[in-house]
Protein backbone atom coordinates (compact mmCIF):
# COMPACT_ATOMS: atom_id res chain seq x y z
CA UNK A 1 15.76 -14.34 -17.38
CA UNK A 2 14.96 -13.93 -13.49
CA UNK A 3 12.64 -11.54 -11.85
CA UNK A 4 14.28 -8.55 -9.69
CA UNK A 5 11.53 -6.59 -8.27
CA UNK A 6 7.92 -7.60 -7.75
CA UNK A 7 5.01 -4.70 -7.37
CA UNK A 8 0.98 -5.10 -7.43
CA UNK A 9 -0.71 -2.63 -9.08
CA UNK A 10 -2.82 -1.74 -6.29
CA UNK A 11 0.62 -0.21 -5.01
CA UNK A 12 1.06 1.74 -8.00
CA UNK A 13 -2.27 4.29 -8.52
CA UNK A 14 -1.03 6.90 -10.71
CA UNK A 15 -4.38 9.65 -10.14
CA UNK A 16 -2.56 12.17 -12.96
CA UNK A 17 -4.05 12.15 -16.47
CA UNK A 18 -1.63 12.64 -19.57
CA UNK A 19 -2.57 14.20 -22.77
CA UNK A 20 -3.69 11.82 -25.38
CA UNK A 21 -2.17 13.51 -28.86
CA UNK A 22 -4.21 12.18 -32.01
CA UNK A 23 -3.67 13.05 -35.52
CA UNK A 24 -5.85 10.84 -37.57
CA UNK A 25 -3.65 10.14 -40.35
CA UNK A 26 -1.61 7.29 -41.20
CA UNK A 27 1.52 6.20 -39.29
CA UNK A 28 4.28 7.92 -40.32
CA UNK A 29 2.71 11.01 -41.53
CA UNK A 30 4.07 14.38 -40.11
CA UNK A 31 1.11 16.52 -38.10
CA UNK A 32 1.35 19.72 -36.35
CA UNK A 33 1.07 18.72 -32.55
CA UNK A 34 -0.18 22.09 -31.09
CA UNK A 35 -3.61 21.75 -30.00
CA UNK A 36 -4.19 17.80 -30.84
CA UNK A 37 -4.60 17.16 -27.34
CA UNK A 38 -8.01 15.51 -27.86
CA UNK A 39 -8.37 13.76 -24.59
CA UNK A 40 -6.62 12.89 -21.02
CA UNK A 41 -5.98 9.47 -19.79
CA UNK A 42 -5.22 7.81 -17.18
CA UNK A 43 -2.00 5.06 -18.08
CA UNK A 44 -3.00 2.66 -15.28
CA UNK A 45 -6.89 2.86 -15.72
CA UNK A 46 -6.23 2.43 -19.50
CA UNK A 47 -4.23 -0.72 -19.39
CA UNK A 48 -4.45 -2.66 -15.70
CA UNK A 49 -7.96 -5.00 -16.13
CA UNK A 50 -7.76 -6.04 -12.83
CA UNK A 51 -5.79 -4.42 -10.44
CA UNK A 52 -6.33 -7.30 -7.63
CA UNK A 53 -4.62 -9.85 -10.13
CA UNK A 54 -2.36 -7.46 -12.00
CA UNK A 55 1.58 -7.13 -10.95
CA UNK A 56 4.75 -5.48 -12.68
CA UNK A 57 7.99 -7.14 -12.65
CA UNK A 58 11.67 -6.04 -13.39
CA UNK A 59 13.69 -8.49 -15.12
CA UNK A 60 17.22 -9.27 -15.80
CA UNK A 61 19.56 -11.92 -17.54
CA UNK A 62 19.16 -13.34 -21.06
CA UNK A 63 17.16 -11.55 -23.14
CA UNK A 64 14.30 -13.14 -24.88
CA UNK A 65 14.44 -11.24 -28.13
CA UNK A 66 11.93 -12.84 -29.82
CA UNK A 67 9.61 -11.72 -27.43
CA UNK A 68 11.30 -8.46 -27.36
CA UNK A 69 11.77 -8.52 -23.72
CA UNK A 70 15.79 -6.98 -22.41
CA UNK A 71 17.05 -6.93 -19.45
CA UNK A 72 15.80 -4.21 -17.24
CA UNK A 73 12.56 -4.28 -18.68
CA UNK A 74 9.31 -3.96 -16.79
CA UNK A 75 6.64 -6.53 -17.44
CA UNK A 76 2.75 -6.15 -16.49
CA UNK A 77 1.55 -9.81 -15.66
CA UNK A 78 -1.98 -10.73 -15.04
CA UNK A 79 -2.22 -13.46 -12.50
CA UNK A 80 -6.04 -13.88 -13.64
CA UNK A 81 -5.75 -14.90 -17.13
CA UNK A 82 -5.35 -18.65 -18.21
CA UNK A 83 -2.43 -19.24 -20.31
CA UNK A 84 -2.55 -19.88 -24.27
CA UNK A 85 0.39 -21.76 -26.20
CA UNK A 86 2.49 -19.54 -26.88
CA UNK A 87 1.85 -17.58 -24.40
CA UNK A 88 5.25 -15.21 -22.08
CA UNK A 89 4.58 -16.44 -18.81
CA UNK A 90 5.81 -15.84 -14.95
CA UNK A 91 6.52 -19.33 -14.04
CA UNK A 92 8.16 -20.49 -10.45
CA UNK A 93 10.56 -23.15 -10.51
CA UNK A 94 11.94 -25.33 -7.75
CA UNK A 95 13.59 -22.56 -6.45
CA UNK A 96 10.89 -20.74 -5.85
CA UNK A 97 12.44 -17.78 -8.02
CA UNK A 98 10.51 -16.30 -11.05
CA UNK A 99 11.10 -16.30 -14.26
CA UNK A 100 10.19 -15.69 -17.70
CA UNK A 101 9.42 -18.50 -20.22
CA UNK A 102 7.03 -18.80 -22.94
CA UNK A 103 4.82 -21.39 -22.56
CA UNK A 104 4.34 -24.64 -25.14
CA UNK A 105 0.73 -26.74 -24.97
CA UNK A 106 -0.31 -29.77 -26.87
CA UNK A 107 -2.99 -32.07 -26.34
CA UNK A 108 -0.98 -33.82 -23.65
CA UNK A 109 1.82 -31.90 -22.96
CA UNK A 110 3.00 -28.46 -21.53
CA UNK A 111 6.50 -26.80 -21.78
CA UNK A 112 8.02 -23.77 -20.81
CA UNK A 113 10.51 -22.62 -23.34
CA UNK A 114 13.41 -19.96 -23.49
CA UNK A 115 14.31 -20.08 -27.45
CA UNK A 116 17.67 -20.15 -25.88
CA UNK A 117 19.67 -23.62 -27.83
CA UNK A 118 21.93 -24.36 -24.90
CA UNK A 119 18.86 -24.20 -22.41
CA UNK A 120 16.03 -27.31 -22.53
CA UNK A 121 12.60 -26.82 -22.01
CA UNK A 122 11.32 -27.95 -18.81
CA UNK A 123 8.00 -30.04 -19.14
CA UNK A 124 4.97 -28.90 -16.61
CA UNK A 125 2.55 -31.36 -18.14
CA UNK A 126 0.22 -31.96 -14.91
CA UNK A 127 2.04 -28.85 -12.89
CA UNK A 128 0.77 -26.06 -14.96
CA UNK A 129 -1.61 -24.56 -12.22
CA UNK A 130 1.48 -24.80 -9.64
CA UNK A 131 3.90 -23.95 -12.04
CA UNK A 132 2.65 -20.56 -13.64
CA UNK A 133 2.30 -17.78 -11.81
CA UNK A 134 0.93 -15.24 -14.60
CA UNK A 135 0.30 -14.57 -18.27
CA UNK A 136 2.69 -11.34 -19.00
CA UNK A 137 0.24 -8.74 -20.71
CA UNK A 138 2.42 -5.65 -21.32
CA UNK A 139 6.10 -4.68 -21.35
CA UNK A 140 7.81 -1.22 -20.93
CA UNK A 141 11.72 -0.88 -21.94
CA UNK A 142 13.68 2.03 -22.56
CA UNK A 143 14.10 2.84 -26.18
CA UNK A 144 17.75 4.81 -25.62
């Protein structure tokens, strides 16, 4: 899976608050939605930590399913965050394209994965810094 389209969040400043509905029930519970509107919020405020180290990418290709991540989907990836095994990563290959792996640490070793059988993981051990570009934090795809 390969990035298509690269944006910083500074680019994207939504001002407009949305209505926040809240029913304060359990999930699946039916509620009567006139006049739950509670509170407005701001989407980008709510979820972008740091909007100097925060980007959105489009991807496409193989999907990483386990990670429920499609093709088309847009990813929010915080440059400023240190990875964690197991982490879905932005990593840049010798290509210098992007794409999305999820990232394996031991003790001595690091390897960026794609729970793909016919693909191997690629070890980073000792490239990690150079090698990932940012720790994916959110992900937005269609549900129709």
């Amino acid at each position: 899976m390969h990035v298509t389209q690269l944006f910083t969040a500074k680019q994207i400043q939504p001002t407009e608050k949305v209505p926040l509905l809240s029913n304060h029930s359990a999930f699946g519970d039916p509620f009567p939605i006139n006049n739950h509107a509670e509170a407005k919020i701001n989407l980008h405020e709510f979820i972008v930590k740091d909007p100097l180290a925060t980007f959105f990418v489009q991807v496409e290709g193989e999907p990483m399913l386990e990670v429920r991540i499609r093709s088309g989907d847009l990813l929010m990836v915080d440059r400023s965050l240190t990875p964690q095994n197991g982490s879905t990563v932005i990593a840049e290959l010798e290509k210098k394209e992007l794409t999305v792996k999820e990232i394996q640490l031991t003790k001595n070793k690091a390897w960026l994965i794609t729970r793909n059988p016919q693909t191997k993981p690629i070890n980073i051990t000792g490239y990690v810094d150079n090698v990932v570009w940012g720790v994916v934090v959110h992900r937005i795809h269609s549900c129709q």
